[in-house]
N, C-alpha and C. Protein backbone atom coordinates (compact mmCIF):
# COMPACT_ATOMS: atom_id res chain seq x y z
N UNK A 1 86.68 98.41 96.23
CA UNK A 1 86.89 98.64 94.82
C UNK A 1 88.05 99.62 94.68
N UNK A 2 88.82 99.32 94.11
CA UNK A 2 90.27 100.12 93.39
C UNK A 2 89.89 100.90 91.82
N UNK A 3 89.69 102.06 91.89
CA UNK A 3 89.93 103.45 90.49
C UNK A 3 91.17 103.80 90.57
N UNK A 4 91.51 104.14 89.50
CA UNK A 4 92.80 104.53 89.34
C UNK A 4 92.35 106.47 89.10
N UNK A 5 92.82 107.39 89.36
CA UNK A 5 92.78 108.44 89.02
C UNK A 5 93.28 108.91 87.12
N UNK A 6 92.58 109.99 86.47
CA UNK A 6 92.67 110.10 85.21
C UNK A 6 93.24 111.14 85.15
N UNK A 7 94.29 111.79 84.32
CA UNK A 7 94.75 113.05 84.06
C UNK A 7 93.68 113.17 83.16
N UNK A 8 93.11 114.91 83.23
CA UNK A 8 92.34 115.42 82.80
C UNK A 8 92.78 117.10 82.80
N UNK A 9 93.63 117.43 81.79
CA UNK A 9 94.13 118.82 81.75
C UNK A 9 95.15 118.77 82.72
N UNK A 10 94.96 120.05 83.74
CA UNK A 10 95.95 119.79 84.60
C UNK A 10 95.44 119.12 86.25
N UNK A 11 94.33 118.49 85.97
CA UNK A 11 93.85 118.33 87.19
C UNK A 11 93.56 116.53 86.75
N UNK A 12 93.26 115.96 88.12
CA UNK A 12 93.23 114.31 87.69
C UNK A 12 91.39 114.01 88.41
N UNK A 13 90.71 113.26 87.04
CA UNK A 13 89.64 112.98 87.77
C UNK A 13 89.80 111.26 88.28
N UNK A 14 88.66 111.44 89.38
CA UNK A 14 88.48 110.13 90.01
C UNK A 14 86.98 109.46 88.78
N UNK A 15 87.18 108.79 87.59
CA UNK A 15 85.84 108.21 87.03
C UNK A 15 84.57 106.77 88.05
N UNK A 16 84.03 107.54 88.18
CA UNK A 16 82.81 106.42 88.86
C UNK A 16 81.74 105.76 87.72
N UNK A 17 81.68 104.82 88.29
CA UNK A 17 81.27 103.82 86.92
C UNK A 17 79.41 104.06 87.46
N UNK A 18 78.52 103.75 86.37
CA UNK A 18 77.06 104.24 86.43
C UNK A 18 76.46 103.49 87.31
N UNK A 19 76.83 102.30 87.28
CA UNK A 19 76.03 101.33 88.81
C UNK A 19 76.50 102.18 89.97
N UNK A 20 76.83 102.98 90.21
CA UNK A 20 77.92 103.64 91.53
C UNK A 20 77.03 104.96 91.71
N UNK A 21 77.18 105.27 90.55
CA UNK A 21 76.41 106.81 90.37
C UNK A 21 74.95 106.19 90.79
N UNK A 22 74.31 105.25 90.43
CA UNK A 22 72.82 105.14 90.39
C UNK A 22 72.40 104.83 91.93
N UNK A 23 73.73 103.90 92.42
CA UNK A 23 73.48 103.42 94.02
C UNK A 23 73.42 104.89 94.75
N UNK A 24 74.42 105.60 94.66
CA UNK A 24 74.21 106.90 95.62
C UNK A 24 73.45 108.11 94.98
N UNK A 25 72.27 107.51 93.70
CA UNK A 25 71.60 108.68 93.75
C UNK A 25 71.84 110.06 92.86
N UNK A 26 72.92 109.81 92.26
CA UNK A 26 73.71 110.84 91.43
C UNK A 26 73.45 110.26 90.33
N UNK A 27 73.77 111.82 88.99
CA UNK A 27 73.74 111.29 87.58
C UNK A 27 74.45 112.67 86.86
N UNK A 28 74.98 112.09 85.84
CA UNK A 28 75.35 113.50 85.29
C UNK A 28 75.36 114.72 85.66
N UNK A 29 76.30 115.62 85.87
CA UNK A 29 76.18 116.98 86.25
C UNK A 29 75.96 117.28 87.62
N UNK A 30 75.72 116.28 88.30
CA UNK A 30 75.29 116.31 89.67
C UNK A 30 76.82 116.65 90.57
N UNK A 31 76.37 117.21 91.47
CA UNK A 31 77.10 117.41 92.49
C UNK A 31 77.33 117.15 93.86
N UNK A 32 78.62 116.85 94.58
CA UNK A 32 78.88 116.81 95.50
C UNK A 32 79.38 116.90 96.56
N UNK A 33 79.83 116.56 97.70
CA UNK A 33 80.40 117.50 98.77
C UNK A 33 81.61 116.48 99.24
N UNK A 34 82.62 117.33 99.46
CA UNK A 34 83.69 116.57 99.43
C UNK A 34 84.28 116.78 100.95
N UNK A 35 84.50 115.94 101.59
CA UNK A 35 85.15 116.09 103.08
C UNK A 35 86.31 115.06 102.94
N UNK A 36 87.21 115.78 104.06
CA UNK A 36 88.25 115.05 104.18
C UNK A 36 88.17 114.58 106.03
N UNK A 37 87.95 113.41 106.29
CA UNK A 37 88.05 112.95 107.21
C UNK A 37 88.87 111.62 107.93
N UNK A 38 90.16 112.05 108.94
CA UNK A 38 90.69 111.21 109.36
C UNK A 38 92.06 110.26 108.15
N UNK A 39 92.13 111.66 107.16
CA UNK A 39 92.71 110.75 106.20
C UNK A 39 92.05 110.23 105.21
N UNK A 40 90.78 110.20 105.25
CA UNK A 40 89.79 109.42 104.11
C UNK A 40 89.02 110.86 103.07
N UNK A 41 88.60 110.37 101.92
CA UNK A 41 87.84 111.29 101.34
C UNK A 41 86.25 110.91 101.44
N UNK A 42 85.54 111.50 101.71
CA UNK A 42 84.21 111.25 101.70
C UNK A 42 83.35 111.98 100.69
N UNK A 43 82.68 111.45 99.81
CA UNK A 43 82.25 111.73 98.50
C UNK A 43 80.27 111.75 99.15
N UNK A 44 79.51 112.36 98.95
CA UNK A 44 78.31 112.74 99.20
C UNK A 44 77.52 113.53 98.78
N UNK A 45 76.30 112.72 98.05
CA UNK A 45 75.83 113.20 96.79
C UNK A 45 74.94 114.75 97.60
N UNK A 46 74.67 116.19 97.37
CA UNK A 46 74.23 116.68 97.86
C UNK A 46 72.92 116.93 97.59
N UNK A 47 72.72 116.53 96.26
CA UNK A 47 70.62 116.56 96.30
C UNK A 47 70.64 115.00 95.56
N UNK A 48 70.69 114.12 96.21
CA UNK A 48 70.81 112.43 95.54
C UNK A 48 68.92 112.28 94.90
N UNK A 49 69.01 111.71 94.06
CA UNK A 49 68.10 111.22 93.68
C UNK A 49 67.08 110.01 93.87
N UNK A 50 66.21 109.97 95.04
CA UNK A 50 65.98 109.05 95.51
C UNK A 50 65.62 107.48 94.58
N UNK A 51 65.81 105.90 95.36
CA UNK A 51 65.68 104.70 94.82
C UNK A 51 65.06 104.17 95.59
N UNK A 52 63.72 103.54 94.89
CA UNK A 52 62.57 102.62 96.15
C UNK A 52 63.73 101.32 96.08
N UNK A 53 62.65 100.56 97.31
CA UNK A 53 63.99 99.77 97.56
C UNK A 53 64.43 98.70 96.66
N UNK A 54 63.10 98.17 95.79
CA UNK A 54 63.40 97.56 94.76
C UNK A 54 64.34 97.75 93.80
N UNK A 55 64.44 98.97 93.43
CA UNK A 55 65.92 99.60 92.18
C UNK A 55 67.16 99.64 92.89
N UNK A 56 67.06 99.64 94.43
CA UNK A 56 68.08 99.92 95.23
C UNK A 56 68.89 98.65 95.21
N UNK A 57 68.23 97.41 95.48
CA UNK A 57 68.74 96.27 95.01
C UNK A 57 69.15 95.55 94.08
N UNK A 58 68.39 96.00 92.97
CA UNK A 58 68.54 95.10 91.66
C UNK A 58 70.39 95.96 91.55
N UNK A 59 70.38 97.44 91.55
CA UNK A 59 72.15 97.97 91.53
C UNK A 59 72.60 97.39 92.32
N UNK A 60 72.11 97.06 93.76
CA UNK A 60 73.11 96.84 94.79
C UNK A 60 73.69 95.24 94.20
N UNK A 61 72.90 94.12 93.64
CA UNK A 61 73.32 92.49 93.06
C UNK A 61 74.16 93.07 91.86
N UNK A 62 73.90 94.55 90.95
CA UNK A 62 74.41 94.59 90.09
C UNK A 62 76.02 95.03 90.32
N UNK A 63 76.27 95.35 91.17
CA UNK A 63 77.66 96.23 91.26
C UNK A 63 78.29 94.83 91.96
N UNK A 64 77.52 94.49 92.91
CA UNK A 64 78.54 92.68 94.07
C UNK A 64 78.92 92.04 92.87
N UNK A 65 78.03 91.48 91.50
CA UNK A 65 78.06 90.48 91.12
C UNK A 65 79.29 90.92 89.63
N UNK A 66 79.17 92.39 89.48
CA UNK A 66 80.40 92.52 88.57
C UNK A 66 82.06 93.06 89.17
N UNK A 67 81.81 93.24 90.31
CA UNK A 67 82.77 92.89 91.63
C UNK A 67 83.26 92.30 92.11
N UNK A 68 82.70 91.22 91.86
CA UNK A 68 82.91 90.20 92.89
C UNK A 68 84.26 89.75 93.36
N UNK A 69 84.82 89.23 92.52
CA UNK A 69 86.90 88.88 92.78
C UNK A 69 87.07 90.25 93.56
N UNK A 70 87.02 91.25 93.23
CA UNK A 70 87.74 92.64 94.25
C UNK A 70 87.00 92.39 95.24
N UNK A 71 85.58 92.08 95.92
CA UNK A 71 85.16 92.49 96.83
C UNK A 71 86.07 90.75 97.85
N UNK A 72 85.87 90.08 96.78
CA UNK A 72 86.45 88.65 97.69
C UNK A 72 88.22 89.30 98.24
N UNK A 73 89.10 89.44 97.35
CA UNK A 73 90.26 89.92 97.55
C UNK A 73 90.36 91.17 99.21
N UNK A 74 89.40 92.26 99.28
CA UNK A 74 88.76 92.68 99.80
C UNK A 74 88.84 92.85 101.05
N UNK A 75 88.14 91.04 101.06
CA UNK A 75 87.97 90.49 102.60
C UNK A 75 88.52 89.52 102.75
């Protein structure tokens, strides 16, 4: 998936869309830990909010299936 970064004052946010937030457990106000590894950014929710596996899926079909062309392009 491709975000574009947002100017926001003088700093630029990265916006994550709520199927994204819900898969890793995050929601509003929440926080996280930011590493830089190998060149990559690694985003990691630090108190995530747990999902039985049932909710875990119904987001996980929900994010593939409004994805889908990017995730095909992708691969």
């Amino acid at each position: 998936m491709i975000k574009q970064l947002r100017k926001v004052g003088n700093s630029n946010a990265l916006i994550l869309d709520k199927p994204i937030l819900e898969l890793l457990g995050l929601e509003e106000g929440g926080q996280v830990q930011l590493t830089i590894q190998d060149g990559n950014l690694i985003v990691t929710p630090t108190h995530p909010k747990r999902l039985d596996a049932e909710n875990l899926r119904e987001r996980l079909d929900y994010v593939v299936e409004k994805r889908r062309q990017v995730l095909k392009r992708l691969a």
